[in-house]
C-alpha atoms as a PDB file:
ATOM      1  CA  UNK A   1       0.000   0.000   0.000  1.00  0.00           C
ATOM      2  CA  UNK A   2       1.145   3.327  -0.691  1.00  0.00           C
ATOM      3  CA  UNK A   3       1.661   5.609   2.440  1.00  0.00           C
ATOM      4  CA  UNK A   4      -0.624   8.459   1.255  1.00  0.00           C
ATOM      5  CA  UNK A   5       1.221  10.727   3.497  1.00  0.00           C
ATOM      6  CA  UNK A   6       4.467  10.761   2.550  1.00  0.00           C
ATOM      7  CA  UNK A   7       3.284  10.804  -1.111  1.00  0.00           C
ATOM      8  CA  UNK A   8       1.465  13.673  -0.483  1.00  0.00           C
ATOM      9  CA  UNK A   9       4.246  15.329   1.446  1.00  0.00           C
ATOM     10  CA  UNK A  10       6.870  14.714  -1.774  1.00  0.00           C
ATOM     11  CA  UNK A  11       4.502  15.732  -4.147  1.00  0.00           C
ATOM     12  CA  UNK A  12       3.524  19.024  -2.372  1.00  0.00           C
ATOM     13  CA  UNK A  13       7.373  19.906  -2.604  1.00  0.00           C
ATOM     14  CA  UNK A  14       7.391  18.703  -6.118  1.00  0.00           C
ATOM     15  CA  UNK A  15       4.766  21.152  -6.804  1.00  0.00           C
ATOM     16  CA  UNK A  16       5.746  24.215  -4.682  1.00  0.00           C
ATOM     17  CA  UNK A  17       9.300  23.239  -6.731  1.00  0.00           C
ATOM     18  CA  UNK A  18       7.034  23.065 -10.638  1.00  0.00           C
ATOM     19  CA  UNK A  19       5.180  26.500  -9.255  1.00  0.00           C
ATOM     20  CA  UNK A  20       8.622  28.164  -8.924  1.00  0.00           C
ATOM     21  CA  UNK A  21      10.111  27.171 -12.147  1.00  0.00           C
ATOM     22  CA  UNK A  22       6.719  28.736 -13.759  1.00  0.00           C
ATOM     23  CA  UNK A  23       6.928  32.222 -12.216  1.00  0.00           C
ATOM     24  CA  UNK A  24      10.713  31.867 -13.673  1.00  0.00           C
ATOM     25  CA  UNK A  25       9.622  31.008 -16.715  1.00  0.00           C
ATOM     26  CA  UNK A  26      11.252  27.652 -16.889  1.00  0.00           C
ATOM     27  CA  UNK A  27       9.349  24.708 -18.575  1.00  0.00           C
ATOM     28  CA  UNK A  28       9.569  21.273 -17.208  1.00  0.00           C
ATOM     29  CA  UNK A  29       9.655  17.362 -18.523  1.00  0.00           C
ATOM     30  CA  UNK A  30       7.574  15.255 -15.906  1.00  0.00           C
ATOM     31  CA  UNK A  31       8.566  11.521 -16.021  1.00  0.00           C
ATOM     32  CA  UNK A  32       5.970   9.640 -16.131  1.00  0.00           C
ATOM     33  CA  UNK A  33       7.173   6.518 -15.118  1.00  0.00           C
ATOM     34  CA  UNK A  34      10.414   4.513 -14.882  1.00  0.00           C
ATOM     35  CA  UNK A  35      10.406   1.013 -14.608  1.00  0.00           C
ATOM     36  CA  UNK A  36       8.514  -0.816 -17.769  1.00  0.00           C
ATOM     37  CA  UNK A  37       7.341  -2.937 -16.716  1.00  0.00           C
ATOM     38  CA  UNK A  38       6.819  -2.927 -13.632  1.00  0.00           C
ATOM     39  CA  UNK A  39       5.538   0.479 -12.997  1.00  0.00           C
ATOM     40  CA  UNK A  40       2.678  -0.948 -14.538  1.00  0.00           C
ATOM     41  CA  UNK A  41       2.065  -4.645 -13.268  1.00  0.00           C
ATOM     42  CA  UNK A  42       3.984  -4.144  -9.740  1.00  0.00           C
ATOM     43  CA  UNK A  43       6.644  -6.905 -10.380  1.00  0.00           C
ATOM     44  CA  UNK A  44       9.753  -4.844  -9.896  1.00  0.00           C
ATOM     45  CA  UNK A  45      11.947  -3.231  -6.608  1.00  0.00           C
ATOM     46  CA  UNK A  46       9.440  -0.103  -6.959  1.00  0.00           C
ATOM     47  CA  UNK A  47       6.704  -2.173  -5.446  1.00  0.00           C
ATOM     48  CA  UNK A  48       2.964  -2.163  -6.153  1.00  0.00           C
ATOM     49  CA  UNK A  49       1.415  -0.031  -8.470  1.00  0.00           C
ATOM     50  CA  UNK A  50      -2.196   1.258  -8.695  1.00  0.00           C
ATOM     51  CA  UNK A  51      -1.853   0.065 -12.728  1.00  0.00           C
ATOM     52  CA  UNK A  52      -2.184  -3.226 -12.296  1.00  0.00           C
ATOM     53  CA  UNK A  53      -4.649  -5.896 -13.130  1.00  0.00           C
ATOM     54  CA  UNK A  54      -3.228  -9.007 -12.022  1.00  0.00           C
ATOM     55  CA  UNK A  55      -2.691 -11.042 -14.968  1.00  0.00           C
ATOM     56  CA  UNK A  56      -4.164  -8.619 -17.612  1.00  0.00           C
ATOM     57  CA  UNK A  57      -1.394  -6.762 -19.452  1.00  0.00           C
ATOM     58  CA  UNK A  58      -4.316  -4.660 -21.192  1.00  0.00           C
ATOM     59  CA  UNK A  59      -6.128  -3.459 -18.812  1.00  0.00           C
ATOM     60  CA  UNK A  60      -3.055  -2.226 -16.616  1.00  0.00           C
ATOM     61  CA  UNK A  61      -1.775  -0.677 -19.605  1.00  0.00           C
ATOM     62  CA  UNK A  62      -5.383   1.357 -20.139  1.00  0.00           C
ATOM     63  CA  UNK A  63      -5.107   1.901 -16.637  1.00  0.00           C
ATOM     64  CA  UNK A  64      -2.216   3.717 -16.897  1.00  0.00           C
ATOM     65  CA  UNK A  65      -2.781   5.188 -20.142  1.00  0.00           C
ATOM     66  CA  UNK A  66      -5.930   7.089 -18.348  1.00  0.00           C
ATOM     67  CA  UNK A  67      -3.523   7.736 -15.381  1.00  0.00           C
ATOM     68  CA  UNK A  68      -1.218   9.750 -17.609  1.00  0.00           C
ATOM     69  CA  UNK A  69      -4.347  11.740 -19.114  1.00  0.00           C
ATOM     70  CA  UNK A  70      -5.947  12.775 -15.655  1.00  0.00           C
ATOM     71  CA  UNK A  71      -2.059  13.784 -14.382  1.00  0.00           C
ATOM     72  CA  UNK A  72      -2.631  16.414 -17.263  1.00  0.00           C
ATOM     73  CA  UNK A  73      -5.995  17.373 -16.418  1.00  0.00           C
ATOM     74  CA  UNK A  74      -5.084  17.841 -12.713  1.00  0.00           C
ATOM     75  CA  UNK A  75      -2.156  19.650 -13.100  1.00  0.00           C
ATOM     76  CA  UNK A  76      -1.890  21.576 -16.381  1.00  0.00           C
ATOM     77  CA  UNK A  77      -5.571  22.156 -16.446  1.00  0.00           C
ATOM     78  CA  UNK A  78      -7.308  22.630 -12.962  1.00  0.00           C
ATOM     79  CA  UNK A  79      -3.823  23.593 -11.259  1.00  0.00           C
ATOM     80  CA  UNK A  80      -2.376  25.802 -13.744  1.00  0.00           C
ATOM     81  CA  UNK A  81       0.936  24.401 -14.420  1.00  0.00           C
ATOM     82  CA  UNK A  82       0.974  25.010 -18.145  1.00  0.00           C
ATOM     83  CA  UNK A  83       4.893  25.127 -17.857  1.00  0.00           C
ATOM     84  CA  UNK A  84       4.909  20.988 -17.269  1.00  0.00           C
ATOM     85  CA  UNK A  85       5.451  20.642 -21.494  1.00  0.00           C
ATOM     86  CA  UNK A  86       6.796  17.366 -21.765  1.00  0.00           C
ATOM     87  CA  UNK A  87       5.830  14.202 -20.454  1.00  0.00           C
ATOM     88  CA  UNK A  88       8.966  11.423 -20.569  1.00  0.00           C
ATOM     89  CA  UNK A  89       7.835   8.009 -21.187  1.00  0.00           C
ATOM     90  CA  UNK A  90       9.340   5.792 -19.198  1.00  0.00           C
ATOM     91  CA  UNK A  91      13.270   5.781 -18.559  1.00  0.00           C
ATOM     92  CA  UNK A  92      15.507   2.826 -19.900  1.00  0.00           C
ATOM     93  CA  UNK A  93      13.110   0.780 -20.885  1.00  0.00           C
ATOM     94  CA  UNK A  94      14.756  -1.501 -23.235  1.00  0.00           C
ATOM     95  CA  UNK A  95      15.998  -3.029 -19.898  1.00  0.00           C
ATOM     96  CA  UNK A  96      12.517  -4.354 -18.735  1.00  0.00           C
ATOM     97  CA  UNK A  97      12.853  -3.627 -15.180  1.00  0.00           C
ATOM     98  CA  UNK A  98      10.351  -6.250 -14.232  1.00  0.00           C
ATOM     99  CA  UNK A  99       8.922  -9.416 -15.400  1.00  0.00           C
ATOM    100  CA  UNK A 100       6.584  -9.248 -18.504  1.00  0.00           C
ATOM    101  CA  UNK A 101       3.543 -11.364 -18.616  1.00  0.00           C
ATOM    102  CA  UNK A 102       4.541 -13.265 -21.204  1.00  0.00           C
ATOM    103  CA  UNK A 103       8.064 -14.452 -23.215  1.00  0.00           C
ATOM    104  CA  UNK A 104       6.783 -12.963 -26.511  1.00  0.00           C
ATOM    105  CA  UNK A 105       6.536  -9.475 -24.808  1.00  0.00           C
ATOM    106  CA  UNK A 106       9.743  -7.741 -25.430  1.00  0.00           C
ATOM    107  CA  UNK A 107      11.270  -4.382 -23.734  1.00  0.00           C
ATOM    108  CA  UNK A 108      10.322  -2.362 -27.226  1.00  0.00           C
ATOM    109  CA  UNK A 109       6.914  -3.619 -27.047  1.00  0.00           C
ATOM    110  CA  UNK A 110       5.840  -3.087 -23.342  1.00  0.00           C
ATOM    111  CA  UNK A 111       7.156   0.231 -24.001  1.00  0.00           C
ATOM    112  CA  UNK A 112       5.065   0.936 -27.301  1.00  0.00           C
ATOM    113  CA  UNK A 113       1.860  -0.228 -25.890  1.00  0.00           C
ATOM    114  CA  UNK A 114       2.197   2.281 -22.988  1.00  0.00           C
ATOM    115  CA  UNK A 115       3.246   5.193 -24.960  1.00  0.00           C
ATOM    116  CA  UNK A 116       0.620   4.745 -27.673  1.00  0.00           C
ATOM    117  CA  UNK A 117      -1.909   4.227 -25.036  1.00  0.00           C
ATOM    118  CA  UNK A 118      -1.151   7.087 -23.140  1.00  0.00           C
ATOM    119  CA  UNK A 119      -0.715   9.318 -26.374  1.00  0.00           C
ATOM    120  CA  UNK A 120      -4.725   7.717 -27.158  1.00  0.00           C
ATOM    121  CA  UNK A 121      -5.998   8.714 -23.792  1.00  0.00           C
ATOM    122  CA  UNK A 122      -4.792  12.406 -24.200  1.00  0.00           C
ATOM    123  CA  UNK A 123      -6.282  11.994 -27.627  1.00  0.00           C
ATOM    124  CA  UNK A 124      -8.951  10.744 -26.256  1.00  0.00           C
ATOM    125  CA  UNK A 125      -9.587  13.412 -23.346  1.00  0.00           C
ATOM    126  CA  UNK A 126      -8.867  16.504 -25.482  1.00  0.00           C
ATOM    127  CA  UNK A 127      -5.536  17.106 -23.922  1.00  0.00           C
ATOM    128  CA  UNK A 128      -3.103  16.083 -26.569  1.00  0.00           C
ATOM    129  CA  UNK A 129      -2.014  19.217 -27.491  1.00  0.00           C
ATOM    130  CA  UNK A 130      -1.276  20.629 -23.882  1.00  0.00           C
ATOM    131  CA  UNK A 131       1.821  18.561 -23.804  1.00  0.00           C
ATOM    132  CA  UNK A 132       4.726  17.160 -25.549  1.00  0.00           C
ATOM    133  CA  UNK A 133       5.428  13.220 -25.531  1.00  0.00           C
ATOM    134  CA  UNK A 134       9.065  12.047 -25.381  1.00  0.00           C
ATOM    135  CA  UNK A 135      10.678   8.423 -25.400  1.00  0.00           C
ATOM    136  CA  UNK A 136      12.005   6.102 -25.468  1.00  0.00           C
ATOM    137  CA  UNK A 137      14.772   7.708 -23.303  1.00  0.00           C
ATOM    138  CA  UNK A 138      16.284   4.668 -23.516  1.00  0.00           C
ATOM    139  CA  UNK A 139      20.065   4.577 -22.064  1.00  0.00           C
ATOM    140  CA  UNK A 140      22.836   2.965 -20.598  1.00  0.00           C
ATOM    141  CA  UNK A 141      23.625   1.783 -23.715  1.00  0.00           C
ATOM    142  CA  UNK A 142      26.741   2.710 -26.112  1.00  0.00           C
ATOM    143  CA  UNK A 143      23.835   2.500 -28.949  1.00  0.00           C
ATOM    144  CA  UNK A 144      20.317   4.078 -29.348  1.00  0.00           C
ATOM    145  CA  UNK A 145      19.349   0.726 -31.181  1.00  0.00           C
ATOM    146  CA  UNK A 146      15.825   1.143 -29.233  1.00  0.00           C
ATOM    147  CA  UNK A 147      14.746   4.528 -30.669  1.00  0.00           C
ATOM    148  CA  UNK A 148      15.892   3.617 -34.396  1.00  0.00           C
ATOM    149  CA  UNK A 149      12.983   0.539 -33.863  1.00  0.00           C
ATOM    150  CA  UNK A 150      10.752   3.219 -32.734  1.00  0.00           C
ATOM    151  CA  UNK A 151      11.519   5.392 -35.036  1.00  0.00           C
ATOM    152  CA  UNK A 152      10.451   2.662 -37.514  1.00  0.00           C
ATOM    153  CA  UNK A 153       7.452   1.091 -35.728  1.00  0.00           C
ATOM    154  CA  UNK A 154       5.012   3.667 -35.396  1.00  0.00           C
ATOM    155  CA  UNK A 155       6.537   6.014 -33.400  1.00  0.00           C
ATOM    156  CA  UNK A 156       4.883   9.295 -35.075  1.00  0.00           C
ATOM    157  CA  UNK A 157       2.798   9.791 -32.209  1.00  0.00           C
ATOM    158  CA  UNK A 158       6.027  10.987 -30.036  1.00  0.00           C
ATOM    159  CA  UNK A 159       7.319  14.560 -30.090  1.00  0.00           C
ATOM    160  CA  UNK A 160      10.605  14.712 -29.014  1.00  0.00           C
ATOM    161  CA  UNK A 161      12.909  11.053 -30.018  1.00  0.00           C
ATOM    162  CA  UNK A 162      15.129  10.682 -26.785  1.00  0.00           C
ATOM    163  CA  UNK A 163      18.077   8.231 -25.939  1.00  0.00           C
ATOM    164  CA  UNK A 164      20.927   8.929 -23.620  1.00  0.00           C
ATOM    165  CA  UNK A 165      24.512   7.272 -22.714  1.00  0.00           C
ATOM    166  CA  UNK A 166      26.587   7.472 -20.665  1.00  0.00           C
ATOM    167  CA  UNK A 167      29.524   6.208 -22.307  1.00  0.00           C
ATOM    168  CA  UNK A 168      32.868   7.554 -23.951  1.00  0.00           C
ATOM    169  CA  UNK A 169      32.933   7.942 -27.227  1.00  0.00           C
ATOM    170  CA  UNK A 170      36.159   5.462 -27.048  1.00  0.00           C
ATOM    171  CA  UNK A 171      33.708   2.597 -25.956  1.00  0.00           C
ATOM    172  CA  UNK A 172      31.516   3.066 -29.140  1.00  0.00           C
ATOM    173  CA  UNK A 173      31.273   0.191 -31.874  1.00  0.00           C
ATOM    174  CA  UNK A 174      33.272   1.714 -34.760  1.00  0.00           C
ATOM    175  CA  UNK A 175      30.009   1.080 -37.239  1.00  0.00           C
ATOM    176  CA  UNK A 176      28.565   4.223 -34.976  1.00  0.00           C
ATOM    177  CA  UNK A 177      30.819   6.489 -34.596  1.00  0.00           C
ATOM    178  CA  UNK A 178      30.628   9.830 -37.618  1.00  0.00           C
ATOM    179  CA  UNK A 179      33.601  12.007 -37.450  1.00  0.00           C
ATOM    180  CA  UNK A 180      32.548  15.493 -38.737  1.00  0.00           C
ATOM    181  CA  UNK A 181      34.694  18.494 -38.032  1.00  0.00           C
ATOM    182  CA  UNK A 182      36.925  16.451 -35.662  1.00  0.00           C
ATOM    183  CA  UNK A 183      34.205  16.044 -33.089  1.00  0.00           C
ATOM    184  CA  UNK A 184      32.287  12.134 -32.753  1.00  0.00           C
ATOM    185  CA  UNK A 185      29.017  11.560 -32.841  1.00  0.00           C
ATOM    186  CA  UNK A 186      27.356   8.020 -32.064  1.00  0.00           C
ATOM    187  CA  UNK A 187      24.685   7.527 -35.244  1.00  0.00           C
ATOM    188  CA  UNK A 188      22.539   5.189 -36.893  1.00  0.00           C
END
């Protein structure tokens, strides 16, 4: 169970933190989850989630989907923080932090039914354009193998193509490295 107090507690300094970026003019990307995963059917080191529906990958993925949609409506809408202009899906999740429910599921794919779902339920609710949708953020990885798949499967609903590493350059399979104007850059 989630101890109501303490989340409210870390949320009101999130917020009093969101409300001074705003009057400073600074706009913000809101993660909107981490583990994929288990954010979404409570089978990871983050514990239980309010997504899931034991045994029914669907349903905790609509679940969260509508989850995303009402964090919009409650914050940008009824509380007024129209600076909150991206939403990150998810965080490394071609690692899939927890167990899937099934061995066809892969990393790519628990990720992609979130994301789309989420980017139908803002659809959906009329709130689409109020923010930006970013992934996969994948990382820890010398490549961004993960967001050239989504790039190819679909992925025209995001807004913003993310990956990070955390690598050196050094560490980089030769077939990605581009030397232009004697800098590096890892590439597809």
């Amino acid at each position: 169970a989630v101890n109501s107090e303490r989340v409210t507690e870390m949320y009101s300094k999130d917020l009093k933190n969101v409300l001074t970026m705003k009057d400073a003019n600074i706009s913000v990307a809101l993660n909107t989850g981490w583990w994929c995963p288990g954010d979404i059917l409570s089978n990871c080191h983050a514990g239980p989630s309010p997504f899931t529906v034991e045994g029914d990958w669907k349903a905790s993925v609509q679940k969260y989907a509508d989850w995303v949609s009402e964090t919009v409506h409650q914050l940008v809408e009824l509380r007024g923080f129209t600076n909150i202009k991206i939403l990150v899906l998810f965080t490394e999740p071609q690692h899939l932090s927890g167990a899937p429910l099934s061995e066809d599921m892969t990393p790519y794919q628990c990720w992609f039914d979130c994301s789309k779902a989420a980017h139908e339920a803002l659809v959906r609710d009329g709130r689409r354009d109020l923010v930006k949708l970013m992934g996969p953020n994948e990382g820890s990885t010398v490549t961004s193998d993960m967001l050239h798949w989504v790039a190819e499967n679909e992925g025209d609903f995001l807004d913003v193509f993310s990956s990070h590493a955390y690598q050196f350059s050094a560490e980089t399979p030769y077939k990605y490295i581009k030397k232009e104007r004697g800098v590096q850059y890892g590439c597809q």
